[in-house]
C-alpha atoms as a PDB file:
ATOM      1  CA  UNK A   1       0.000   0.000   0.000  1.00  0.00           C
ATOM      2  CA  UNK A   2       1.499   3.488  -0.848  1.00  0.00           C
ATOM      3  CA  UNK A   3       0.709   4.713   2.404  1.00  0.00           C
ATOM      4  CA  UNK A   4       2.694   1.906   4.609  1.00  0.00           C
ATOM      5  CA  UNK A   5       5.333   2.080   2.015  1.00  0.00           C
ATOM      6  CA  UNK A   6       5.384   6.104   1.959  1.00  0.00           C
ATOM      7  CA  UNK A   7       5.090   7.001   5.996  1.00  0.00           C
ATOM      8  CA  UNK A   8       7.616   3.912   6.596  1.00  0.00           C
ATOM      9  CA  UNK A   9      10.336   5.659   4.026  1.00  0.00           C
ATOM     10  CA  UNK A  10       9.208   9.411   5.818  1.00  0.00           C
ATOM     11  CA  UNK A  11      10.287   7.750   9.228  1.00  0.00           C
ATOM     12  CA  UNK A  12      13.067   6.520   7.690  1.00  0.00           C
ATOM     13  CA  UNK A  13      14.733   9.329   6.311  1.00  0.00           C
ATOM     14  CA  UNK A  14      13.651  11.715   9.661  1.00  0.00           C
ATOM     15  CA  UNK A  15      14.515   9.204  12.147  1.00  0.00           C
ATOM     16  CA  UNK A  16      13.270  10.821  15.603  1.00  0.00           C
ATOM     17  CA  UNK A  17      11.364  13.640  14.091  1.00  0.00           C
ATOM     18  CA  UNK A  18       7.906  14.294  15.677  1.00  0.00           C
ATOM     19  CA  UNK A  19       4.967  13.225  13.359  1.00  0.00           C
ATOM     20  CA  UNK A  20       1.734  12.088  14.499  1.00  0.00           C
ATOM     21  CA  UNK A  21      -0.271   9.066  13.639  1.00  0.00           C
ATOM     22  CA  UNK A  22      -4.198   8.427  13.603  1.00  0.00           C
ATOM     23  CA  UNK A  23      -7.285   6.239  13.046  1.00  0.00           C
ATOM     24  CA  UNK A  24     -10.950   7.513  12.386  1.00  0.00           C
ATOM     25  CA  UNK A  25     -13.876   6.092  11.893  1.00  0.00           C
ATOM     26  CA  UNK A  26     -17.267   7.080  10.407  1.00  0.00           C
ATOM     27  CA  UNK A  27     -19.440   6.558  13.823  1.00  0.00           C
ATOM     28  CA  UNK A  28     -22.311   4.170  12.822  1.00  0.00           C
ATOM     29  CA  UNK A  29     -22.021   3.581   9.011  1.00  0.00           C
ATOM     30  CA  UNK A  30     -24.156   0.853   9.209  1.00  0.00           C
ATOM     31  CA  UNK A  31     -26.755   2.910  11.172  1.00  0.00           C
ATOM     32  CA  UNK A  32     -26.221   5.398   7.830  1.00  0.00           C
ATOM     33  CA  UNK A  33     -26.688   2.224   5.509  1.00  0.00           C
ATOM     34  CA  UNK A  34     -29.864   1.052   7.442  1.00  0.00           C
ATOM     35  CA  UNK A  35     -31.717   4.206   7.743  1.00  0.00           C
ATOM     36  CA  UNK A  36     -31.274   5.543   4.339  1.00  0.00           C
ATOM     37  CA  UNK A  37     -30.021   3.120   2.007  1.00  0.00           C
ATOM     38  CA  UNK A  38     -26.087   2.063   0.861  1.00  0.00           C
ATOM     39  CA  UNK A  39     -25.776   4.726  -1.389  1.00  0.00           C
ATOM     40  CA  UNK A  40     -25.905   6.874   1.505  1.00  0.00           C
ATOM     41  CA  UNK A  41     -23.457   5.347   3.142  1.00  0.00           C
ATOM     42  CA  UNK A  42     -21.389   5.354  -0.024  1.00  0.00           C
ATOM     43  CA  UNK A  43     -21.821   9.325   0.137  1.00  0.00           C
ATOM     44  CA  UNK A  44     -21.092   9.629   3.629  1.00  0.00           C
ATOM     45  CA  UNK A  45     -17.642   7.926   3.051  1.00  0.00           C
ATOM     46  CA  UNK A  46     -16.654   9.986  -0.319  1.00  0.00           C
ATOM     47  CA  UNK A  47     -17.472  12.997   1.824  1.00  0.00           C
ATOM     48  CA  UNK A  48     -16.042  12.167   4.797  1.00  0.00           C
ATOM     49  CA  UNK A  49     -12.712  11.577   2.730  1.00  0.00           C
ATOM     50  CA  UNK A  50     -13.019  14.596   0.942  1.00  0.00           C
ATOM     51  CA  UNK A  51     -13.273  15.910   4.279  1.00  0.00           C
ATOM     52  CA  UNK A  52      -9.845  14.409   5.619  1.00  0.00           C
ATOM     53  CA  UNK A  53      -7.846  15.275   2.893  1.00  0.00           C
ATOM     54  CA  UNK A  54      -8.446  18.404   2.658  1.00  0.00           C
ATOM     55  CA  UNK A  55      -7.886  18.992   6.425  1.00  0.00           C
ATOM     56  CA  UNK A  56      -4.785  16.652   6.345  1.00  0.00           C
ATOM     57  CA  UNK A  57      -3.368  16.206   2.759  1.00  0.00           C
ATOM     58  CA  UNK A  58      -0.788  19.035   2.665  1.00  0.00           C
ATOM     59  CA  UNK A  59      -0.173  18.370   6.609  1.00  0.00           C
ATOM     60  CA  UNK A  60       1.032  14.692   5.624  1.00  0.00           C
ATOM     61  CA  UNK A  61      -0.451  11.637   3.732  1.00  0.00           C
ATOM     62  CA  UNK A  62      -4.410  10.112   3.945  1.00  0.00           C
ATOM     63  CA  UNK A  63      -5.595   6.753   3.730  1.00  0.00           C
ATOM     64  CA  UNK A  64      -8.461   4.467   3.806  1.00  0.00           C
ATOM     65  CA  UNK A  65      -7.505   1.811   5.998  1.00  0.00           C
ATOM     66  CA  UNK A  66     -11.094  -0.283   4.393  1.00  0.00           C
ATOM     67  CA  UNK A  67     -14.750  -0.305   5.477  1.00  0.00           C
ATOM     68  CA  UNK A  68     -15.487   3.371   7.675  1.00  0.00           C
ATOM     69  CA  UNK A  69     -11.840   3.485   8.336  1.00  0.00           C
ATOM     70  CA  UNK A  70      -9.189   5.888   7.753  1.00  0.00           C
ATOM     71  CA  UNK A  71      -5.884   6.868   8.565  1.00  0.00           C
ATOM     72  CA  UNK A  72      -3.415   9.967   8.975  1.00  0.00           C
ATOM     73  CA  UNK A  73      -0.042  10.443   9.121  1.00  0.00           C
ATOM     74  CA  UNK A  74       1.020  13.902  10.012  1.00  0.00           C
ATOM     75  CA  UNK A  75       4.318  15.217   9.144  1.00  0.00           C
ATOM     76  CA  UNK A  76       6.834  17.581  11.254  1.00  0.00           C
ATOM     77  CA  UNK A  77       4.370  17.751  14.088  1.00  0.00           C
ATOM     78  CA  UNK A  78       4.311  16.875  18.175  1.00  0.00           C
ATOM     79  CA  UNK A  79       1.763  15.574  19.992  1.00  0.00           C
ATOM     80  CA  UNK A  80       0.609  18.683  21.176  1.00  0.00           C
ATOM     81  CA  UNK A  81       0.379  20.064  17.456  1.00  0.00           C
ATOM     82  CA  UNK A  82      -1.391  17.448  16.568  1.00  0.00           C
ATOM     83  CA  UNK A  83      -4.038  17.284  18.882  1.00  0.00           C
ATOM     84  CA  UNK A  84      -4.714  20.733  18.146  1.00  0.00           C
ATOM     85  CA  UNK A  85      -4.831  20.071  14.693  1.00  0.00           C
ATOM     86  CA  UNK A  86      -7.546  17.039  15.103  1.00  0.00           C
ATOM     87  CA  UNK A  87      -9.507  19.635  17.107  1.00  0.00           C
ATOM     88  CA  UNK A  88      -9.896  21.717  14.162  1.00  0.00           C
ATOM     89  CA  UNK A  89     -11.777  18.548  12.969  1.00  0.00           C
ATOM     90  CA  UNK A  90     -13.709  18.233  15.780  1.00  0.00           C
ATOM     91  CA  UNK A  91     -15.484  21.580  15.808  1.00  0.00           C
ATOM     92  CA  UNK A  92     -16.667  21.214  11.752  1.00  0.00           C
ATOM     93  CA  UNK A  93     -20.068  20.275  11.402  1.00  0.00           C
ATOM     94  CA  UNK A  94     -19.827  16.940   9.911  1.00  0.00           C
ATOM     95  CA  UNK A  95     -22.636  16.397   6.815  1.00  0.00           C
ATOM     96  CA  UNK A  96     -23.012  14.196   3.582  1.00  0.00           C
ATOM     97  CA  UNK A  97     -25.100  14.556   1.310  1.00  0.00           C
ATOM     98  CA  UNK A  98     -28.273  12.570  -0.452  1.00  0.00           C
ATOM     99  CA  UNK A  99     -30.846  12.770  -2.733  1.00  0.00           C
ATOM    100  CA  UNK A 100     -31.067  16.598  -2.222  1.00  0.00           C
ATOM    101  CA  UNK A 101     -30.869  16.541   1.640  1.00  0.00           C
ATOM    102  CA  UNK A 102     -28.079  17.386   4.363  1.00  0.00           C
ATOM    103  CA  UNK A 103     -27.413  14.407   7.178  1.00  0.00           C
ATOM    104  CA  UNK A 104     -25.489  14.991  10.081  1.00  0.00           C
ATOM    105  CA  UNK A 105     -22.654  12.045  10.903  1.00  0.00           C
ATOM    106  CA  UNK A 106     -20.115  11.911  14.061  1.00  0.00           C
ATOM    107  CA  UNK A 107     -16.612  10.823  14.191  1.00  0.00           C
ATOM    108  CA  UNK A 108     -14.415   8.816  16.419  1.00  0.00           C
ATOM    109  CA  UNK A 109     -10.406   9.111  16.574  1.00  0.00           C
ATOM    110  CA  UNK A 110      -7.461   7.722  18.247  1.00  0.00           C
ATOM    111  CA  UNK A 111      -3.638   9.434  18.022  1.00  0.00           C
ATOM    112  CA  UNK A 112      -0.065   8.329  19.114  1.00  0.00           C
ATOM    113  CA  UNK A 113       2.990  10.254  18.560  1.00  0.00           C
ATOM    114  CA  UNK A 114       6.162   9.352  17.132  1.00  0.00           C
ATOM    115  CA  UNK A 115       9.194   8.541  18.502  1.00  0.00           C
ATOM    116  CA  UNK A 116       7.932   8.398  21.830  1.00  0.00           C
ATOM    117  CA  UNK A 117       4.873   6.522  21.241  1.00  0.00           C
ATOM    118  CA  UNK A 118       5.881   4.275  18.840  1.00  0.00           C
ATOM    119  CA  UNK A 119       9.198   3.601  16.968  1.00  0.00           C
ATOM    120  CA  UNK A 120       8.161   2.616  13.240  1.00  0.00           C
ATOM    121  CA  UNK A 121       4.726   2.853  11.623  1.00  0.00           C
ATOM    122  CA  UNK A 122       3.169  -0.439  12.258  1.00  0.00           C
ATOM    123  CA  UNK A 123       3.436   0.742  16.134  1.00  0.00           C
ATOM    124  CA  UNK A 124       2.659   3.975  16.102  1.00  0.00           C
ATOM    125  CA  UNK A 125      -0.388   3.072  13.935  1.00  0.00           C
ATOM    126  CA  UNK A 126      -1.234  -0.011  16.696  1.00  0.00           C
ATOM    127  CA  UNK A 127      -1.084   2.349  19.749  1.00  0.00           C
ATOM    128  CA  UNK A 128      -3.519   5.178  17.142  1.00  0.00           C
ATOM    129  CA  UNK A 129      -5.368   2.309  16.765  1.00  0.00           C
ATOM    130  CA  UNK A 130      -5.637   1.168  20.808  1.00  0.00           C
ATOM    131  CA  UNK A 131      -6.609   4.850  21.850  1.00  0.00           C
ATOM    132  CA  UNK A 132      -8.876   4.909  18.831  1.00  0.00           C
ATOM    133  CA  UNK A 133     -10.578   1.346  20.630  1.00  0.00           C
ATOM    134  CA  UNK A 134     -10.721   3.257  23.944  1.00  0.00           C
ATOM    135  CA  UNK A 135     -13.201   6.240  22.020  1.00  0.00           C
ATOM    136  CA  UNK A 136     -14.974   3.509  20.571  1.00  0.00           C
ATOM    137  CA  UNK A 137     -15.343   1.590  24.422  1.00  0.00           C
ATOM    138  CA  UNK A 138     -16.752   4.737  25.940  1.00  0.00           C
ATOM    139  CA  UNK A 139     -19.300   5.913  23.103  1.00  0.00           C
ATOM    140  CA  UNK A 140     -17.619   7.367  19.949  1.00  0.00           C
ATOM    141  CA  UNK A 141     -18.010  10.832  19.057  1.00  0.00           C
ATOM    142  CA  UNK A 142     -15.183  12.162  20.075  1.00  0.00           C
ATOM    143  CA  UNK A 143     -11.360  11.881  20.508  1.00  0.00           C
ATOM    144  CA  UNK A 144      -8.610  10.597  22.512  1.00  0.00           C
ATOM    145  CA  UNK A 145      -4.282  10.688  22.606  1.00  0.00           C
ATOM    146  CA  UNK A 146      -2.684   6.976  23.446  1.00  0.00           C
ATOM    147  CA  UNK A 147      -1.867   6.725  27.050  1.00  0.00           C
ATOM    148  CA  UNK A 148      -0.158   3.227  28.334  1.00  0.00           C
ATOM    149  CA  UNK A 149      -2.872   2.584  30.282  1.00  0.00           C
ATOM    150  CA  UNK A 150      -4.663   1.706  26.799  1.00  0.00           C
ATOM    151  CA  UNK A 151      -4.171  -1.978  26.403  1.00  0.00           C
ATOM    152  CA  UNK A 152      -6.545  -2.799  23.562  1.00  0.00           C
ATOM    153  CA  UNK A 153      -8.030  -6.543  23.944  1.00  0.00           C
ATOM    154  CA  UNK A 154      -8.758  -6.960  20.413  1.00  0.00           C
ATOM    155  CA  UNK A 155     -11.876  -6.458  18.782  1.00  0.00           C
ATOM    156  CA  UNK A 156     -12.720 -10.187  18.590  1.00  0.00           C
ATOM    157  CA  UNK A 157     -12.066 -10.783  21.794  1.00  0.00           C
ATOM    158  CA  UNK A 158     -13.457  -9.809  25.148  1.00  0.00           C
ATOM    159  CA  UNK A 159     -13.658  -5.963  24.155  1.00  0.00           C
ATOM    160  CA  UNK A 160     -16.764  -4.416  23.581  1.00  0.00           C
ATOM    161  CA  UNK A 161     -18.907  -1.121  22.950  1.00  0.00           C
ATOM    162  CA  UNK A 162     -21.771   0.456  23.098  1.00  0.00           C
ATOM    163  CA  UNK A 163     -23.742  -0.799  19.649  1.00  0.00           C
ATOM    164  CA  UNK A 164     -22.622  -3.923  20.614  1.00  0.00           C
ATOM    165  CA  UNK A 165     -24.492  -3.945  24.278  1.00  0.00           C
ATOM    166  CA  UNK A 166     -27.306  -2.832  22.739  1.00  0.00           C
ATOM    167  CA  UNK A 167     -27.288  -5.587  19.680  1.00  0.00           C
ATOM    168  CA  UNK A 168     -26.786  -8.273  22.687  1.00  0.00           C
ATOM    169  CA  UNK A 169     -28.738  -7.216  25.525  1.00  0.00           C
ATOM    170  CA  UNK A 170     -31.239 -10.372  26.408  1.00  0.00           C
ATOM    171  CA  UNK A 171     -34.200  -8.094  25.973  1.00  0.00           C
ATOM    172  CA  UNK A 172     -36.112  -7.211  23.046  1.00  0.00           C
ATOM    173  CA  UNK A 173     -34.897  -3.385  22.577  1.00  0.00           C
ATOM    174  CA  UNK A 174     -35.463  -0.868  19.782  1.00  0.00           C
ATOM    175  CA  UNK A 175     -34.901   2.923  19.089  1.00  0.00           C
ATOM    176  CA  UNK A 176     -37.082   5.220  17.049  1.00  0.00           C
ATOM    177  CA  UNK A 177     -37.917   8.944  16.432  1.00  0.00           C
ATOM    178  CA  UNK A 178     -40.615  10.705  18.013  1.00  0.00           C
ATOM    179  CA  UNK A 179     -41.466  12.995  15.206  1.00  0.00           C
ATOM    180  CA  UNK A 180     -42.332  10.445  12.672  1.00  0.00           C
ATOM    181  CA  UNK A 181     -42.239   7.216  14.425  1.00  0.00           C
ATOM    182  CA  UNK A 182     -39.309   5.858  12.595  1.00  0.00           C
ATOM    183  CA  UNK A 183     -37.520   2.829  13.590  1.00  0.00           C
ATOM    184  CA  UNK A 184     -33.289   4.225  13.771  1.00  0.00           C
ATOM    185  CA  UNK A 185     -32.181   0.731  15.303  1.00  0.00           C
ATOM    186  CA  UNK A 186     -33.631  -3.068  16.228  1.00  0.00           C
ATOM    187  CA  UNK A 187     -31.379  -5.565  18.225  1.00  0.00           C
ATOM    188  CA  UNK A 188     -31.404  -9.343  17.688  1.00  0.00           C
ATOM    189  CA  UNK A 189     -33.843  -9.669  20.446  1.00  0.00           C
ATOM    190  CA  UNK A 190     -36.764  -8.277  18.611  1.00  0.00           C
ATOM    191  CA  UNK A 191     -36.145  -9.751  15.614  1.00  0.00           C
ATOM    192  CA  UNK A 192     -36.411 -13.390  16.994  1.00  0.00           C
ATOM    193  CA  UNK A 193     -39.147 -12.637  18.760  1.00  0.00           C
ATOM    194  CA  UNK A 194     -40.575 -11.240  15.717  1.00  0.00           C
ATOM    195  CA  UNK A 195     -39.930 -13.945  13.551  1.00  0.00           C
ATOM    196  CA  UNK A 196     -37.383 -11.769  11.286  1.00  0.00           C
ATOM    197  CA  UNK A 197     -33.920 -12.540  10.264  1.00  0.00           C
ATOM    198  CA  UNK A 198     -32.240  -9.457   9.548  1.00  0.00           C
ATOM    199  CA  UNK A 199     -32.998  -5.833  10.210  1.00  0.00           C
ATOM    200  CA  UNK A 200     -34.160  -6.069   6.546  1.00  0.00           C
ATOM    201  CA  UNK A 201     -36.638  -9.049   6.895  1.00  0.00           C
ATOM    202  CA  UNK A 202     -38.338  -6.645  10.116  1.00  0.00           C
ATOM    203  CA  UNK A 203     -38.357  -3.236   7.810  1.00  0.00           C
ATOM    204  CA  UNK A 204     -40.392  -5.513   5.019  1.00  0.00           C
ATOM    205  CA  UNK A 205     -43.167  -6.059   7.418  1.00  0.00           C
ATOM    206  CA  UNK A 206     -43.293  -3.217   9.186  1.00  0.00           C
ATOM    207  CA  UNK A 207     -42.061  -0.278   6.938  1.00  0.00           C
ATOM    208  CA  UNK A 208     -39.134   1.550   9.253  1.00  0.00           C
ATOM    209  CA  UNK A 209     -42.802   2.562  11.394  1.00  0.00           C
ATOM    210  CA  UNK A 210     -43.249   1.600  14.918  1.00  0.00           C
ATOM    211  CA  UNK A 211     -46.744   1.692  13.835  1.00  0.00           C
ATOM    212  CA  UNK A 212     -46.447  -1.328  11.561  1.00  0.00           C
ATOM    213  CA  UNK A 213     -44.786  -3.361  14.969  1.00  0.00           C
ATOM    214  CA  UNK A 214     -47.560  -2.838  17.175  1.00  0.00           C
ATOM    215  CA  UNK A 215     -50.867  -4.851  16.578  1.00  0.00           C
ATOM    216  CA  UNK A 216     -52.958  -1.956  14.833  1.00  0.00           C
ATOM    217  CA  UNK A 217     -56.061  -2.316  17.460  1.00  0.00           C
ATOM    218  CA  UNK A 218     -53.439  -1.461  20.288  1.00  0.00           C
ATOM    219  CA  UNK A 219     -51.624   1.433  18.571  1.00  0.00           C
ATOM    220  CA  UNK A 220     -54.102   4.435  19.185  1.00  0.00           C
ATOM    221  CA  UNK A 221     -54.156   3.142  22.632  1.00  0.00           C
ATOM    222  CA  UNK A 222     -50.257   2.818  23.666  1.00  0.00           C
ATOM    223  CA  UNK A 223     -49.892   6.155  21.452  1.00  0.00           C
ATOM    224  CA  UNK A 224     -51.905   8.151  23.662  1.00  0.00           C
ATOM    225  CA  UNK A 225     -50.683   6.805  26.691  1.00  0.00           C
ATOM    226  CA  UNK A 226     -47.564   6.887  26.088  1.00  0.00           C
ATOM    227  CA  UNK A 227     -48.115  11.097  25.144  1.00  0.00           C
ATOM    228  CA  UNK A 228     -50.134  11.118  28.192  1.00  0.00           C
ATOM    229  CA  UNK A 229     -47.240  10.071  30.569  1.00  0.00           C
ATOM    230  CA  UNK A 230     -44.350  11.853  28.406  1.00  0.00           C
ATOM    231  CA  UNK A 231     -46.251  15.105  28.057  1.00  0.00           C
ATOM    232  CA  UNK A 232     -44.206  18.272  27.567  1.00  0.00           C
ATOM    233  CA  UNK A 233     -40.638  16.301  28.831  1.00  0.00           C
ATOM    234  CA  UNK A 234     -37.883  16.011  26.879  1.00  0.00           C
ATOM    235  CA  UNK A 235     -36.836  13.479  29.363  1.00  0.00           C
ATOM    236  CA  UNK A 236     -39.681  11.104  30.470  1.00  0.00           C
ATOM    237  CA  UNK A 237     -40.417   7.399  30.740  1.00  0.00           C
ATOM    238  CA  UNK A 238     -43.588   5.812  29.556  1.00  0.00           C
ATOM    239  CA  UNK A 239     -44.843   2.393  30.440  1.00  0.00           C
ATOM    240  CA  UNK A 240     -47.303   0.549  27.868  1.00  0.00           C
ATOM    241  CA  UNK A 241     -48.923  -2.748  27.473  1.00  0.00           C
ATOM    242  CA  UNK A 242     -49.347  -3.680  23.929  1.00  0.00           C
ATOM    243  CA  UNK A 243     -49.269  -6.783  21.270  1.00  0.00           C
ATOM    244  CA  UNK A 244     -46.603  -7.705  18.641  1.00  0.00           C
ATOM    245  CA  UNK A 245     -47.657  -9.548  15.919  1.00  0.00           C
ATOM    246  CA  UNK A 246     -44.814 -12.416  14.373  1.00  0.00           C
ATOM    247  CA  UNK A 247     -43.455 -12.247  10.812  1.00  0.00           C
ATOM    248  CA  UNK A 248     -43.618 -16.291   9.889  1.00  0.00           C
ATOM    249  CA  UNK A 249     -46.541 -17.368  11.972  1.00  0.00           C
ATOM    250  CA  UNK A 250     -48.619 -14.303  13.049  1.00  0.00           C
ATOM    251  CA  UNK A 251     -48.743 -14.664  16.549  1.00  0.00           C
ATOM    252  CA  UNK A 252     -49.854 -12.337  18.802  1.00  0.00           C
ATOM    253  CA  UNK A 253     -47.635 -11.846  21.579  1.00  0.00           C
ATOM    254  CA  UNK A 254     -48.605  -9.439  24.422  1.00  0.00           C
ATOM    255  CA  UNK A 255     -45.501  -6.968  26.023  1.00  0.00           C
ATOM    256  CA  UNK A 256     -44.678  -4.464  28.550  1.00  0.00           C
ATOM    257  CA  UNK A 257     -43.134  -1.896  26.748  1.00  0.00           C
ATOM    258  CA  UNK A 258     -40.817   0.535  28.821  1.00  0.00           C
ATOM    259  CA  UNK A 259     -39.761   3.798  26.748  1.00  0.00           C
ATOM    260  CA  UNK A 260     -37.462   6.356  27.471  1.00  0.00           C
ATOM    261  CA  UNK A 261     -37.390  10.178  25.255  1.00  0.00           C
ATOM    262  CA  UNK A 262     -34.108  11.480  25.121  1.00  0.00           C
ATOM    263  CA  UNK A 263     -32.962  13.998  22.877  1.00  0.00           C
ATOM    264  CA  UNK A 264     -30.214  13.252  20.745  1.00  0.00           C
ATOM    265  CA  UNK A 265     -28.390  16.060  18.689  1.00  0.00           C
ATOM    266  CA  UNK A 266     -28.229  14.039  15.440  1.00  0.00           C
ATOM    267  CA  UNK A 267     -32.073  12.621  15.472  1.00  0.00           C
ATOM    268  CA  UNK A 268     -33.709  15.170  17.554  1.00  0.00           C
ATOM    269  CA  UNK A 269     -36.500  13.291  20.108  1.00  0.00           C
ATOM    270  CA  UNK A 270     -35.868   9.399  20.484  1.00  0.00           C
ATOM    271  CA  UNK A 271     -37.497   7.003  22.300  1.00  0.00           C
ATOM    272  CA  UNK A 272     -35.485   4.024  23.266  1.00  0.00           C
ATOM    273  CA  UNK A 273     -38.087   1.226  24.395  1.00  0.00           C
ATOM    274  CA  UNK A 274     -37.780  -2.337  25.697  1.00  0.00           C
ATOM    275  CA  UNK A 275     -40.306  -4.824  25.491  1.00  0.00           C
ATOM    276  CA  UNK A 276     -40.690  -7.193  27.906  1.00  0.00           C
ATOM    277  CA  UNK A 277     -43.439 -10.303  27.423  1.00  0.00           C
ATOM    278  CA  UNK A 278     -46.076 -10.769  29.760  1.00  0.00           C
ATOM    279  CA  UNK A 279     -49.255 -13.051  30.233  1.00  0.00           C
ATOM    280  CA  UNK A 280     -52.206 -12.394  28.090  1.00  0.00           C
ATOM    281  CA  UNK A 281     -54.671 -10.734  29.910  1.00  0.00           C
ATOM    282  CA  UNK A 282     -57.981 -12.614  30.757  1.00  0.00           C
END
C-alpha cells in the first residue's frame, strides 16, 4: 500500500522527528446504511474523505484503511500540534449529502505520537489504533491521545462497545424517532421474537414505522398513553402494554413496553423502548 510504504520511508529518512499518527472512523455507518439506504453510506464515506484530505493532505499523507476506516499520518508535528490540529476537525459540522438533503454524521479518533509513542509505523499506527478502541469503548463521538494505560483486547475478543451492548442485551430493545415514528435501530432480540432474520426481513413487514410493529387495534391506545405520561418532557419514561404480531406465523404476543425520550443532537426526540413479554390478559 502506498501509504505503509510512503510514511515507513518518511520515518526513515527523519529518524526521531515528531509526526503524528491516527485512526478515524465514520461513527455508525451501518446505522447510515440502514436508515437511508447504501448509497448513503457510499456518500457519507466519499465525503467524509473529501473531508480528511483536505484537512490533512498538505499536513502529511491520507488513507483508507477499508470499510469506515481511515488513517493519517502527520508530518513535522508533536503531539501537542497534533491534537490541536484534530480539534480543528472536531469543531466542523460533519454532513453528507443525499438525494437533495443534508445528514449529520459523528466521528471517532485515536492518536499516538512518534518517537515516543511508537518507533516505526506499524506501532505507532497499533497504539492510534488502541486509543482509537478506547473512544470507541466509551461511546464514539469524540477523541482521545494513546496513554499506556490503553491496552486494547482486540476487537474479537473480550472488548466491547456500546452498539454492541445494545445488539446483545437479552431483551427485546429498539430505538425510534418521536417525530415520525421511525424505527433508527432493532437488536437481535426483537427480531427473533418477531420472527425476522435481519434488520431487513423486520423493515419488510413493518415499513421503518413503529406503527407497523404494534398490533394496529393497540396502537391508538399505547400512542396516547404513552403522550399522556411523556407530556411536555424532553426526558420522560412511559410504560405501555401492547401486542406484537410475528413475521412467519402471526402470533400475537402481548408486552410491557418501557420507553425512554431522550434527545439526541443528530435525530432530535428518540425514544429508546424495551419490550418485555407478559401473560395475556384474561
Amino acid at each position: 500500500m502506498d501509504f505503509e510504504r510512503d510514511v515507513s520511508k518518511y520515518l526513515d529518512k527523519h529518524k526521531g522527528e515528531p509526526s503524528v499518527g491516527a485512526l478515524i472512523d465514520s461513527d455508525d455507518l451501518k446505522y447510515i446504511n440502514d436508515l437511508y439506504g447504501h448509497d448513503a453510506g457510499d456518500a457519507a464515506l466519499k465525503t467524509f474523505a473529501k473531508v480528511l484530505e483536505d484537512n490533512f493532505g498538505k499536513l502529511g499523507k491520507v488513507c483508507r484503511n477499508g470499510g469506515d476506516e481511515f488513517a493519517v499520518f502527520l508530518k513535522r508535528t508533536t503531539r501537542t500540534e497534533g491534537r490541536a490540529i484534530f480539534k480543528k476537525l472536531f469543531r466542523q459540522k460533519l454532513t453528507f449529502s443525499y438525494q437533495g438533503k443534508d445528514y449529520p454524521y459523528t466521528i471517532s479518533l485515536g492518536f499516538a505520537a512518534y518517537p515516543d509513542q511508537g518507533a516505526s509505523r506499524e506501532e505507532l499506527l497499533n497504539k492510534a489504533d488502541a486509543a482509537l478502541y478506547a473512544v470507541k469503548m466509551t461511546g464514539k463521538g469524540t477523541m482521545a491521545a494513546y496513554h499506556p494505560d490503553m491496552v486494547k483486547e482486540g476487537r474479537a475478543q473480550l472488548g466491547f462497545n456500546l452498539r454492541d451492548l445494545a445488539v446483545n442485551l437479552p431483551g427485546a430493545f429498539f430505538i425510534y424517532r418521536a417525530d415520525d415514528g421511525k424505527i433508527i435501530f432493532a437488536n437481535r432480540e426483537l427480531l427473533r421474537i418477531t420472527e425476522c432474520s435481519s434488520m431487513e426481513a423486520l423493515i419488510e413487514i413493518i415499513g421503518w414505522e413503529v406503527r407497523g410493529l404494534i398490533a394496529p387495534e393497540d396502537y391508538a391506545e399505547a400512542v396516547e398513553s404513552c403522550d399522556q405520561q411523556v407530556g411536555d418532557s424532553d426526558d420522560a419514561v412511559a410504560h405501555m402494554d401492547y401486542h406484537v404480531i410475528t413475521k412467519e406465523t402471526h402470533k400475537r404476543i402481548y408486552v410491557h413496553a418501557v420507553a425512554h425520550m431522550a434527545k439526541n443532537p443528530y435525530f432530535g426526540q428518540i425514544y429508546y423502548v424495551i419490550l418485555s413479554p407478559k401473560p395475556e390478559q384474561k
